[in-house]
C-alpha atoms as a PDB file:
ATOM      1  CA  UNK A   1       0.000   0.000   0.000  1.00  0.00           C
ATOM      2  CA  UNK A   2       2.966   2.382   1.107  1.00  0.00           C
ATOM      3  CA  UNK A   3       4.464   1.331  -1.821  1.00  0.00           C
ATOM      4  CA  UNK A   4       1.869   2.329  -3.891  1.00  0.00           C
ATOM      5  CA  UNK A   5       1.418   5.872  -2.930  1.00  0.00           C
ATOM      6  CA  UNK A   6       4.826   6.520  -3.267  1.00  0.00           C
ATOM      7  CA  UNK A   7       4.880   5.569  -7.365  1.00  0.00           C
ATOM      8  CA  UNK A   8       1.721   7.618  -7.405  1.00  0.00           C
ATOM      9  CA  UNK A   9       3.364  10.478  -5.784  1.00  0.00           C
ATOM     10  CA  UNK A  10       6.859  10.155  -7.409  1.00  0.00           C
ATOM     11  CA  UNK A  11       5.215   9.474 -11.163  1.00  0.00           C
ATOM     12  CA  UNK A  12       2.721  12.388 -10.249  1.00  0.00           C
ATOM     13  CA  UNK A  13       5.613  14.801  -9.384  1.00  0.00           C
ATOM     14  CA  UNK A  14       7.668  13.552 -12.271  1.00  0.00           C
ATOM     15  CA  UNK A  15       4.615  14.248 -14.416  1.00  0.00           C
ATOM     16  CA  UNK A  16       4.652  17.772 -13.365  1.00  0.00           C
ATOM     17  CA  UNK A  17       7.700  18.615 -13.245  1.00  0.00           C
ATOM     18  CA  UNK A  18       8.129  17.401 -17.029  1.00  0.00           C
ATOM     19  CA  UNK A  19       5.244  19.496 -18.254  1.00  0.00           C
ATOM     20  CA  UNK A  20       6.720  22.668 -16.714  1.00  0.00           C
ATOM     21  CA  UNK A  21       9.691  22.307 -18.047  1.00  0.00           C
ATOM     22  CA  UNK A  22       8.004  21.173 -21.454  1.00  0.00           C
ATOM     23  CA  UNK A  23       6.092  24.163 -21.789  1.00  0.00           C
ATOM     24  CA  UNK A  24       8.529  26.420 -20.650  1.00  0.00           C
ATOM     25  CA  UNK A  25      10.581  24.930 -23.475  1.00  0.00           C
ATOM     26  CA  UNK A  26       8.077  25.003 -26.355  1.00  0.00           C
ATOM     27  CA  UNK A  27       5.804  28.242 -25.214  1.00  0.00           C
ATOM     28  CA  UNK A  28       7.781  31.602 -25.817  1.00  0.00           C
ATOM     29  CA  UNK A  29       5.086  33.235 -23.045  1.00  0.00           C
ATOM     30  CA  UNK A  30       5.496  30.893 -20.070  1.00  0.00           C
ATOM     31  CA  UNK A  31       8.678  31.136 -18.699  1.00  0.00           C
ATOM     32  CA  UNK A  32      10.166  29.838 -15.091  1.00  0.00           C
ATOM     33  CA  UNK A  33      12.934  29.737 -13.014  1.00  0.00           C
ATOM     34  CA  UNK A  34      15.271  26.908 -11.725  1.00  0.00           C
ATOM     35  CA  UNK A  35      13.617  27.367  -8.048  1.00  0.00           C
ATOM     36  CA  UNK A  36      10.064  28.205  -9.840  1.00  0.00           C
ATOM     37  CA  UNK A  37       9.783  25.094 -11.479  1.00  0.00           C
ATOM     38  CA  UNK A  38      10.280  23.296  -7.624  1.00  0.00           C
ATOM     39  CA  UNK A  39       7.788  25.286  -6.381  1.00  0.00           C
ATOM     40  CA  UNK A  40       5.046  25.210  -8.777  1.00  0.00           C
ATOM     41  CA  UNK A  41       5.179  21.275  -9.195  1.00  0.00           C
ATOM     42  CA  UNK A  42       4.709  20.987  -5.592  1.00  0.00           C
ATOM     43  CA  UNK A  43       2.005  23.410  -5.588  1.00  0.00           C
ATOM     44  CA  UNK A  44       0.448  22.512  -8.569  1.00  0.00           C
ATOM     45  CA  UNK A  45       0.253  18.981  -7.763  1.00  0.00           C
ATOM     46  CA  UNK A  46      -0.838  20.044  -4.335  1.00  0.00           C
ATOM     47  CA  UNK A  47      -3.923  22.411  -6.036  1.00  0.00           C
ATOM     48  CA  UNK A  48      -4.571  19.768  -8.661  1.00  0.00           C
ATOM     49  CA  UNK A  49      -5.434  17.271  -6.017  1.00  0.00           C
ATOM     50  CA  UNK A  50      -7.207  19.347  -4.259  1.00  0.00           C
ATOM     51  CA  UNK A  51      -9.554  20.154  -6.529  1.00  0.00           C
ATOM     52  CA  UNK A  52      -9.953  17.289  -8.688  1.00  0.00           C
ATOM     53  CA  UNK A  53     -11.349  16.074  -4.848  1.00  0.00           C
ATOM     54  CA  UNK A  54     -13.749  18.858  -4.863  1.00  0.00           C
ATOM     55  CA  UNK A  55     -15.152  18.574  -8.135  1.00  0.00           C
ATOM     56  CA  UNK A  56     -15.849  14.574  -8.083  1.00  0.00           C
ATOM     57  CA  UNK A  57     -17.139  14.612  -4.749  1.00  0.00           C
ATOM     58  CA  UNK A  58     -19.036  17.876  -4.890  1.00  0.00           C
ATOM     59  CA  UNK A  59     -20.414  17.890  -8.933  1.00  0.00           C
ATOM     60  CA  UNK A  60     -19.988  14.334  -9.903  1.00  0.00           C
ATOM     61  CA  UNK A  61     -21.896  11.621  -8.068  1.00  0.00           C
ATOM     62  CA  UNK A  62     -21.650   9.257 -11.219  1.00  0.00           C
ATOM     63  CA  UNK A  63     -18.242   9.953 -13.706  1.00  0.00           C
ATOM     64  CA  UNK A  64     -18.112   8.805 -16.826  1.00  0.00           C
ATOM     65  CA  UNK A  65     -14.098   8.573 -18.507  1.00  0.00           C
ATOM     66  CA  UNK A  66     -15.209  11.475 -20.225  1.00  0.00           C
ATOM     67  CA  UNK A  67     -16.398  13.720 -17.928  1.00  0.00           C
ATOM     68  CA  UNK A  68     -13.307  12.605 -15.659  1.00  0.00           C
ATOM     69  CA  UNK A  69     -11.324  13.561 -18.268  1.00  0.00           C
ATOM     70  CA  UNK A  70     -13.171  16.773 -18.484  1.00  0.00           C
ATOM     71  CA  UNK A  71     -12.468  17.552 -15.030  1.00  0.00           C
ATOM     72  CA  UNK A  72      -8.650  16.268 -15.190  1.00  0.00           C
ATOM     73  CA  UNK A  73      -8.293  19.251 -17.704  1.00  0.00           C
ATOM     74  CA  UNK A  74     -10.535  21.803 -15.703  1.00  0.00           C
ATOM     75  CA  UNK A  75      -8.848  20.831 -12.740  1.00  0.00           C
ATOM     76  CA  UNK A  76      -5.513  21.152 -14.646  1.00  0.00           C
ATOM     77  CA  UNK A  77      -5.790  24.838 -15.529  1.00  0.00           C
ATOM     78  CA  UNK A  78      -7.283  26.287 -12.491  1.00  0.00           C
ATOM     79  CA  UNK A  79      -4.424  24.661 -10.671  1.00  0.00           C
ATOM     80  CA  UNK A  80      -2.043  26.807 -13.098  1.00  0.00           C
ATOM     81  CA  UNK A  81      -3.606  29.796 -12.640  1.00  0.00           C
ATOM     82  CA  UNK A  82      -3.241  29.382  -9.473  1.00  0.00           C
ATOM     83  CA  UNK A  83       0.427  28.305  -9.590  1.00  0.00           C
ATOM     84  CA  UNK A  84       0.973  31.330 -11.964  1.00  0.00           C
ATOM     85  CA  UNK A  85      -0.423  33.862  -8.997  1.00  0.00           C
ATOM     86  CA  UNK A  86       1.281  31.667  -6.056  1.00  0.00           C
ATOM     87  CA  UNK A  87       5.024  31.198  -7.073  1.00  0.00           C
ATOM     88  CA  UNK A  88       6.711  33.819  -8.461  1.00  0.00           C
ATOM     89  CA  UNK A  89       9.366  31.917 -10.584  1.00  0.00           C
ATOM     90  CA  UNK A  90       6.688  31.632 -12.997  1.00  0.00           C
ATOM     91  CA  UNK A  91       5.114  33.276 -15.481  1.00  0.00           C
ATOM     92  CA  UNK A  92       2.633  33.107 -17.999  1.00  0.00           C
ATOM     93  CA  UNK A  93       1.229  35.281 -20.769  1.00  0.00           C
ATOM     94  CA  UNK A  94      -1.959  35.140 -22.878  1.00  0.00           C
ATOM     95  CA  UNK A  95      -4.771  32.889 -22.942  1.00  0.00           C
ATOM     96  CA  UNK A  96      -3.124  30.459 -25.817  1.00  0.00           C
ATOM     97  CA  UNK A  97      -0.260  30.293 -23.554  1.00  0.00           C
ATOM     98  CA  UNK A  98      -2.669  29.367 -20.940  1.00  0.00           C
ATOM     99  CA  UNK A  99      -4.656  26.879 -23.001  1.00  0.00           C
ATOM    100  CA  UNK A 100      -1.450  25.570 -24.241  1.00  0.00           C
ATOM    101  CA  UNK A 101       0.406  25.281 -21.131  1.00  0.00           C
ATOM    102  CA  UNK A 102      -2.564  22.988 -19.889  1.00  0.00           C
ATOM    103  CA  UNK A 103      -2.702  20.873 -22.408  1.00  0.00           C
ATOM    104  CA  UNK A 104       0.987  20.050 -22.229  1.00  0.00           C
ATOM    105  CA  UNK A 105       0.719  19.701 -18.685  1.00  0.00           C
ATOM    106  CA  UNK A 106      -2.375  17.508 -19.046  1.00  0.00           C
ATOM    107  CA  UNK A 107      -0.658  14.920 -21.008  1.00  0.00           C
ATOM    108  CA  UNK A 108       2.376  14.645 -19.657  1.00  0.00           C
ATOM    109  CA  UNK A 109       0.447  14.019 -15.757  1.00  0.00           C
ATOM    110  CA  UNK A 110      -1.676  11.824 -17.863  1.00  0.00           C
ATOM    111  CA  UNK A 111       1.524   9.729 -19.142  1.00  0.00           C
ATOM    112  CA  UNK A 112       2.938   9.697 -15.960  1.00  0.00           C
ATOM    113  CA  UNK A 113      -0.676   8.478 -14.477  1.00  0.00           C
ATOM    114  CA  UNK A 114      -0.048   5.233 -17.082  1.00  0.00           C
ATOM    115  CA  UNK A 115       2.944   5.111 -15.993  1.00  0.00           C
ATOM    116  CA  UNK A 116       2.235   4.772 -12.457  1.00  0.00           C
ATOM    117  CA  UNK A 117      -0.601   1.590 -13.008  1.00  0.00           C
ATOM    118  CA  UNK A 118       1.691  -0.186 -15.156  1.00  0.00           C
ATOM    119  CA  UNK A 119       4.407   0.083 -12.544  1.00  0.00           C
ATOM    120  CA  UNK A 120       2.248  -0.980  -9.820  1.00  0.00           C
ATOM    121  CA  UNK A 121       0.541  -3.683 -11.871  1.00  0.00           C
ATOM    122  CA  UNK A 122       4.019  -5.342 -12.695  1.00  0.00           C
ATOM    123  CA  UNK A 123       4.949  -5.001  -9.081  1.00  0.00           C
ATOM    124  CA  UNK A 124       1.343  -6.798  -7.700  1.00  0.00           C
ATOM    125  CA  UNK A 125       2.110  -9.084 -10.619  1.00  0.00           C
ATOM    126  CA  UNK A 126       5.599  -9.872  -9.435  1.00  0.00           C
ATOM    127  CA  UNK A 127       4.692 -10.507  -6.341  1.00  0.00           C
ATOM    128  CA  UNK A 128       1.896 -12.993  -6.858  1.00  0.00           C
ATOM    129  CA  UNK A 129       4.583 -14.590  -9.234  1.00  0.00           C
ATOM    130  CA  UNK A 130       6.970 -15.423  -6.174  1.00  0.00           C
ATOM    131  CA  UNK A 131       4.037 -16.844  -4.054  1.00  0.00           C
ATOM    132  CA  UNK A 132       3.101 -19.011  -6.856  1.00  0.00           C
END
């Protein structure tokens, strides 16, 4: 179980991180510094969780993959505004850059989501291998 929360987290972070740095990279408006990019993947993942919570226990009772994926991306950009106002490493220019900079980030937490299951599935699966 402890295990498991720790490749969520790590994979999550990673995810983050990635899609910072990404669209720092590829967006000329969103730019960040070396101690920004720490902060706002802590906070962002931090926000994102927060309210991804709020908005499946508050205005979902019943998800469907497409509304959840709705929500991821919802979820996604009001956590960077938020970053954008919180850390001040960061900043970001223009609604594209915005939309942009969400999308990135969406995918690349999305990857690292995959990631994650297929991690913890070979572990589980590696385990009931050596009880076998």
């Amino acid at each position: 179980m402890l295990a498991r929360l720790a490749i969520r987290f790590g994979t999550s972070l990673i995810g983050i991180a990635v899609g910072v740095l990404v669209s720092s990279a590829v967006l000329s408006r969103f730019s960040i510094s070396a101690t920004g990019v720490v902060e706002a993947t802590f906070v962002f993942w931090f926000v994102h969780l927060a309210t991804q919570f709020m908005a499946l226990k508050v205005l979902v009772h019943q998800p469907s993959i497409a509304l959840a994926g709705l929500l991821a991306v919802a979820s996604t950009i009001v956590a960077l505004i938020i970053v954008n106002v919180i850390v001040s490493g960061l900043s970001i220019h223009g609604l594209n850059t915005y939309v942009f900079a969400t999308l990135i980030i969406w995918v690349t937490t999305s990857i690292s989501d995959i990631a994650a299951r297929q991690m913890i599935r070979e572990r589980r699966d590696e385990r009931a291998g050596r009880r076998a």
